[in-house]
Protein backbone atom coordinates (compact mmCIF):
# COMPACT_ATOMS: atom_id res chain seq x y z
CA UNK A 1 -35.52 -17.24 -46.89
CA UNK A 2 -34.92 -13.31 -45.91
CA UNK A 3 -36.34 -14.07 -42.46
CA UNK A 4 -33.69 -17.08 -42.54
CA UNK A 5 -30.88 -14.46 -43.02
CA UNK A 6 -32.55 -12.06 -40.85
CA UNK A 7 -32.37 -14.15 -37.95
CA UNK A 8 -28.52 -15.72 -38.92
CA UNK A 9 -27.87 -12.21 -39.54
CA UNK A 10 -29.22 -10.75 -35.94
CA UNK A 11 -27.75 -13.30 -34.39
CA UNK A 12 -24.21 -12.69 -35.48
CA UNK A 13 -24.72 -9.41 -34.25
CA UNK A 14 -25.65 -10.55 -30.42
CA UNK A 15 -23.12 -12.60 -30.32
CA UNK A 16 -20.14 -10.07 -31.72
CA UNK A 17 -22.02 -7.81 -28.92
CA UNK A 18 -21.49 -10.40 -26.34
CA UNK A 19 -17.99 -10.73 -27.55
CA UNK A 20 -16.96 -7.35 -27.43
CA UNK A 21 -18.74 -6.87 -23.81
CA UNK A 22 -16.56 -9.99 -22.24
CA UNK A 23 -13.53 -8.31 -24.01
CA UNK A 24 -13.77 -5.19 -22.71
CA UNK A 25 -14.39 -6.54 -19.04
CA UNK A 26 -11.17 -8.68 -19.00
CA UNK A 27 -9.22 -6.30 -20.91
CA UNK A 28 -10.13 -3.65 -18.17
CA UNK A 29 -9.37 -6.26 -15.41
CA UNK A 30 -6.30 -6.87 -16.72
CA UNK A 31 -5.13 -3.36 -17.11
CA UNK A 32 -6.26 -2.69 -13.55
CA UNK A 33 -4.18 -5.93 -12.16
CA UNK A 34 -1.12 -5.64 -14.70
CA UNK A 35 2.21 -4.76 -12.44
CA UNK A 36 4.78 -4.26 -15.33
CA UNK A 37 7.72 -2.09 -14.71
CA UNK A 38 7.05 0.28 -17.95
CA UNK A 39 4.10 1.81 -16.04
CA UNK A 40 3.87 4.40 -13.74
CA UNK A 41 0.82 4.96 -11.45
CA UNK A 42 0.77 8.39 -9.20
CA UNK A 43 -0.28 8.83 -6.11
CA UNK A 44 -1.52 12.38 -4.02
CA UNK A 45 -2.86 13.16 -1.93
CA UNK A 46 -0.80 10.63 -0.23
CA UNK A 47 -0.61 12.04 3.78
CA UNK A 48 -3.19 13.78 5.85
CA UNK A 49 -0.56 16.73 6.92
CA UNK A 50 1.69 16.75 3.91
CA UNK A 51 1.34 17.58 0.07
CA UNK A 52 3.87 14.82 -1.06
CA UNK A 53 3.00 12.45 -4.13
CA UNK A 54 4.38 9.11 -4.59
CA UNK A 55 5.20 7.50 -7.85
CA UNK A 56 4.58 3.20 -7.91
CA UNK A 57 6.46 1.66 -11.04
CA UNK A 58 5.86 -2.14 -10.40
CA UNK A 59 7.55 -2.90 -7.02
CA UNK A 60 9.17 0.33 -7.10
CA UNK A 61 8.48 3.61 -5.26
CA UNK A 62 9.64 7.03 -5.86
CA UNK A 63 8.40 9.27 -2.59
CA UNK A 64 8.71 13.04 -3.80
CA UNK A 65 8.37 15.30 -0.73
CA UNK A 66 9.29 18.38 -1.21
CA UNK A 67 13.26 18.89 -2.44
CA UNK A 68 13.89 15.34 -1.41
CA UNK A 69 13.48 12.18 -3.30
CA UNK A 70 13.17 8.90 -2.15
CA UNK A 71 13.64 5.51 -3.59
CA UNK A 72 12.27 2.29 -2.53
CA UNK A 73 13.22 -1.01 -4.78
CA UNK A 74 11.87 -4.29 -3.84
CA UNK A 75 14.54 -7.25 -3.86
CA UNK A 76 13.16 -11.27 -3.76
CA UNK A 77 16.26 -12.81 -2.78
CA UNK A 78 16.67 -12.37 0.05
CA UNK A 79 13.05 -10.50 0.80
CA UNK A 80 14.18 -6.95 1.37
CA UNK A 81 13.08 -3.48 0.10
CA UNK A 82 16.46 -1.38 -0.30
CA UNK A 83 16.19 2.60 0.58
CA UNK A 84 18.13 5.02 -1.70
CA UNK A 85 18.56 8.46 -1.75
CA UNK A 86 19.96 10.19 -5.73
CA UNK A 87 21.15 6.33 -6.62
CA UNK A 88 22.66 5.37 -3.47
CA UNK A 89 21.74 2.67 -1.33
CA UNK A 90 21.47 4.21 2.79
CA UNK A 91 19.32 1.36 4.45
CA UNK A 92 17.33 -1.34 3.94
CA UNK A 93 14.35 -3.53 5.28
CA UNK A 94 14.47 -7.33 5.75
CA UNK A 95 13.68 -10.17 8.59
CA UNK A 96 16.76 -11.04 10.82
CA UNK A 97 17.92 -13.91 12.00
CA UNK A 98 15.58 -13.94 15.38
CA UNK A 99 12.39 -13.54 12.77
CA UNK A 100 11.58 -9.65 13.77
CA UNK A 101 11.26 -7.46 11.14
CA UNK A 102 13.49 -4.29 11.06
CA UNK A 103 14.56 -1.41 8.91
CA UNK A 104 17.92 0.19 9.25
CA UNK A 105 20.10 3.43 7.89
CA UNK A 106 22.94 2.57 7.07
CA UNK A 107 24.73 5.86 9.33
CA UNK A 108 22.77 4.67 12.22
CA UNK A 109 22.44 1.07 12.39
CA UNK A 110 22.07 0.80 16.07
CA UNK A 111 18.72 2.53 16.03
CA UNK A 112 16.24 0.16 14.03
CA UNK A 113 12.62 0.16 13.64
CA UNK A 114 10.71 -2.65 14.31
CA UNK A 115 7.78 -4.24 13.59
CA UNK A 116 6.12 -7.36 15.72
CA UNK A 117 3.61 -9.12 16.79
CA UNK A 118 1.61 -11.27 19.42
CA UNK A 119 -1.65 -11.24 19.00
CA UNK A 120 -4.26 -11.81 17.08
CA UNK A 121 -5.02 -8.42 14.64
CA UNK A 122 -2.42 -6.22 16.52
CA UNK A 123 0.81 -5.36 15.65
CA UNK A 124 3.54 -3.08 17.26
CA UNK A 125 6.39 -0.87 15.46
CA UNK A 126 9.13 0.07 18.15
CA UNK A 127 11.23 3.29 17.64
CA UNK A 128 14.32 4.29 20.05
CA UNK A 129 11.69 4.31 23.12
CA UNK A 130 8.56 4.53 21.22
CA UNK A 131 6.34 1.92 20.78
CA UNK A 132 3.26 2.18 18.17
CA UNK A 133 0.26 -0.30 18.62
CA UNK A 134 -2.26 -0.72 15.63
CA UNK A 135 -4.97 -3.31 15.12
CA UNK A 136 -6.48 -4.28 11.58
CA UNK A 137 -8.82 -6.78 10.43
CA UNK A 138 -9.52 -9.02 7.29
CA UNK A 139 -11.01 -5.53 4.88
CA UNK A 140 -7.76 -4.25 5.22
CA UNK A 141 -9.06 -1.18 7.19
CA UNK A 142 -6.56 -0.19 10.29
CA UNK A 143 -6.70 2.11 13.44
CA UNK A 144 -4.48 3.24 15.93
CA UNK A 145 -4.60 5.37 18.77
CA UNK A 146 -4.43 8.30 16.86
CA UNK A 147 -6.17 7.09 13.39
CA UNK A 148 -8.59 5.03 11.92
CA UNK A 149 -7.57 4.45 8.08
CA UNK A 150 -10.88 2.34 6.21
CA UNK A 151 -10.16 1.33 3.01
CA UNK A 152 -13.00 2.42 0.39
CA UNK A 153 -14.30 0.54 -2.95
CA UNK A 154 -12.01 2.25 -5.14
CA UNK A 155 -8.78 0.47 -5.52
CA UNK A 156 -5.99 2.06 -3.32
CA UNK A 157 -8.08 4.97 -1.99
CA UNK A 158 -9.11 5.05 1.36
CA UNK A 159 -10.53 7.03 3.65
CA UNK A 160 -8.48 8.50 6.57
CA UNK A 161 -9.52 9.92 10.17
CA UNK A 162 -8.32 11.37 13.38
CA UNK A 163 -9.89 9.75 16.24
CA UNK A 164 -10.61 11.66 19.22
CA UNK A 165 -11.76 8.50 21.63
CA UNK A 166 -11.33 4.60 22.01
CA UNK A 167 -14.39 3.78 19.53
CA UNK A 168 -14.36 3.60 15.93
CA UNK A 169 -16.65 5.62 14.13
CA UNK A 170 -19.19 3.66 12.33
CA UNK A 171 -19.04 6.04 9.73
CA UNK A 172 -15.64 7.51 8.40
CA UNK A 173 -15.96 10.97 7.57
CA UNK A 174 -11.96 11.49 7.10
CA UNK A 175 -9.71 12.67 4.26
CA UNK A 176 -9.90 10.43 0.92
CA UNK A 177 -6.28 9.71 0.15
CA UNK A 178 -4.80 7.66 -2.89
CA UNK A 179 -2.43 4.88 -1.36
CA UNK A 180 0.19 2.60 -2.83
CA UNK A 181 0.51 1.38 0.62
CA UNK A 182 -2.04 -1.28 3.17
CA UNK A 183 -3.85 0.30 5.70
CA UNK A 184 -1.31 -1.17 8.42
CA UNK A 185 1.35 0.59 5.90
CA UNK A 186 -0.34 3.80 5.80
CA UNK A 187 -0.91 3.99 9.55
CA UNK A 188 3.19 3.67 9.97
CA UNK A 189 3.46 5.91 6.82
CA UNK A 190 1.87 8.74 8.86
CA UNK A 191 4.13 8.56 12.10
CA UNK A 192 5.69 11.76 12.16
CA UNK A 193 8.09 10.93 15.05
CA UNK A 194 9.95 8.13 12.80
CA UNK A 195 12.29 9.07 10.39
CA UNK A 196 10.63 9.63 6.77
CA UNK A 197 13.13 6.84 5.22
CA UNK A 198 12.44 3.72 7.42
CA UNK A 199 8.49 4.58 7.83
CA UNK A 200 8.03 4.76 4.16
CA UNK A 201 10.27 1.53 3.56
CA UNK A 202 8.64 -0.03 6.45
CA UNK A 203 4.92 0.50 5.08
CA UNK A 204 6.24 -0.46 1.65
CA UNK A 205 7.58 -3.61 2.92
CA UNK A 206 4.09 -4.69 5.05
CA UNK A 207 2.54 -4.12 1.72
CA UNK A 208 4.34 -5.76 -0.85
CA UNK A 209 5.56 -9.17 1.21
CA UNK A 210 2.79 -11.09 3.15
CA UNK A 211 3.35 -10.80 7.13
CA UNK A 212 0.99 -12.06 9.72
CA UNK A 213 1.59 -8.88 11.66
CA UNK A 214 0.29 -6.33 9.09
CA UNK A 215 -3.37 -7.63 7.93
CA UNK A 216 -3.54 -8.31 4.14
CA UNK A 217 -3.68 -6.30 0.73
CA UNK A 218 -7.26 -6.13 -0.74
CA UNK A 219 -7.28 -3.76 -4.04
């Protein structure tokens, strides 16, 4: 009889072990893939040249470089990602009419950036008379003609390199940095020449909507 209720009793115990294991697991996944608006994840380093940190609260982003502060919301209807600056709206991102994706100030309208593509694992991101070529592939790792961005195991932290010739390393030895963005995203993120609004808005919007010319999200 006691080895009866030795064995009921150790078995209990694997079990409740086996419980508490699976709970743990799923309650960590879940806290890892929750996207609630009372949470706040920070991000920094978030650029190579820059010490700026970036603030995610579900689809919203709150860029603080430097004095200035920059606020990207995410709007479903119609898909758009709305720039403001201390509350007020200056320029927005969203697909026109002729299907090209573009992001706009509000005081300069004429002058939009754009984002397109025609091939296969390349896209382009025009500028005034600028034009910015970057390929990708299915990892979500990204490279340009000045960078090669490789995303690592950790979610949203890649690794981030300047490249020096036409190959890609086989081994990136570049700055870790801590990304809300894709690797497409954080390649237009890091062009200096654009304005800060509509690259930030721009990489924010390749990220959160799906677009066959910016590669996909993989956390």
């Amino acid at each position: 009889m006691k080895r009866l209720i030795i064995c009921i009793l150790s078995f209990l115990f694997l079990c409740g072990c086996g419980y508490n294991s699976r709970s743990e697991e799923e309650e960590v996944e879940l806290y890892e893939n929750m996207d609630t608006a009372d949470q706040t994840r920070h991000y920094r380093p978030v650029h190579l040249n820059e010490d700026w940190m970036i603030a995610q609260a579900a689809k919203r982003l709150t860029l603080r470089a430097g004095s200035d502060r920059l606020q990207l919301a995410v709007r479903y209807d119609p898909d758009e990602v709305v720039i403001r600056k201390l509350g007020v709206t200056v320029g927005r991102v969203k697909t026109l009419e002729d299907a090209s994706l573009a992001a706009w100030l509000d005081s300069d309208v004429e002058h939009k950036l754009v984002l397109s593509c025609s091939m296969a694992h390349e896209s382009s991101v025009s500028w005034k008379d600028s034009e910015y070529i970057y390929h990708y592939d299915e990892k979500n790792n990204a490279w340009s003609s000045g960078l090669e961005v490789r995303k690592l195991q950790s979610r949203r932290l890649y690794s981030v390199a300047v490249r020096t010739d036409d190959k890609r390393k086989d081994v990136c030895d570049g700055v870790e940095l801590e990304s809300p963005f894709s690797a497409v995203g954080l390649l237009i993120f890091h062009e200096d020449a654009i304005p800060l609004e509509l690259r930030t808005a721009m990489a924010w919007y390749v990220t959160v909507f799906p677009t066959e010319c910016a590669g996909s999200l993989s956390n």
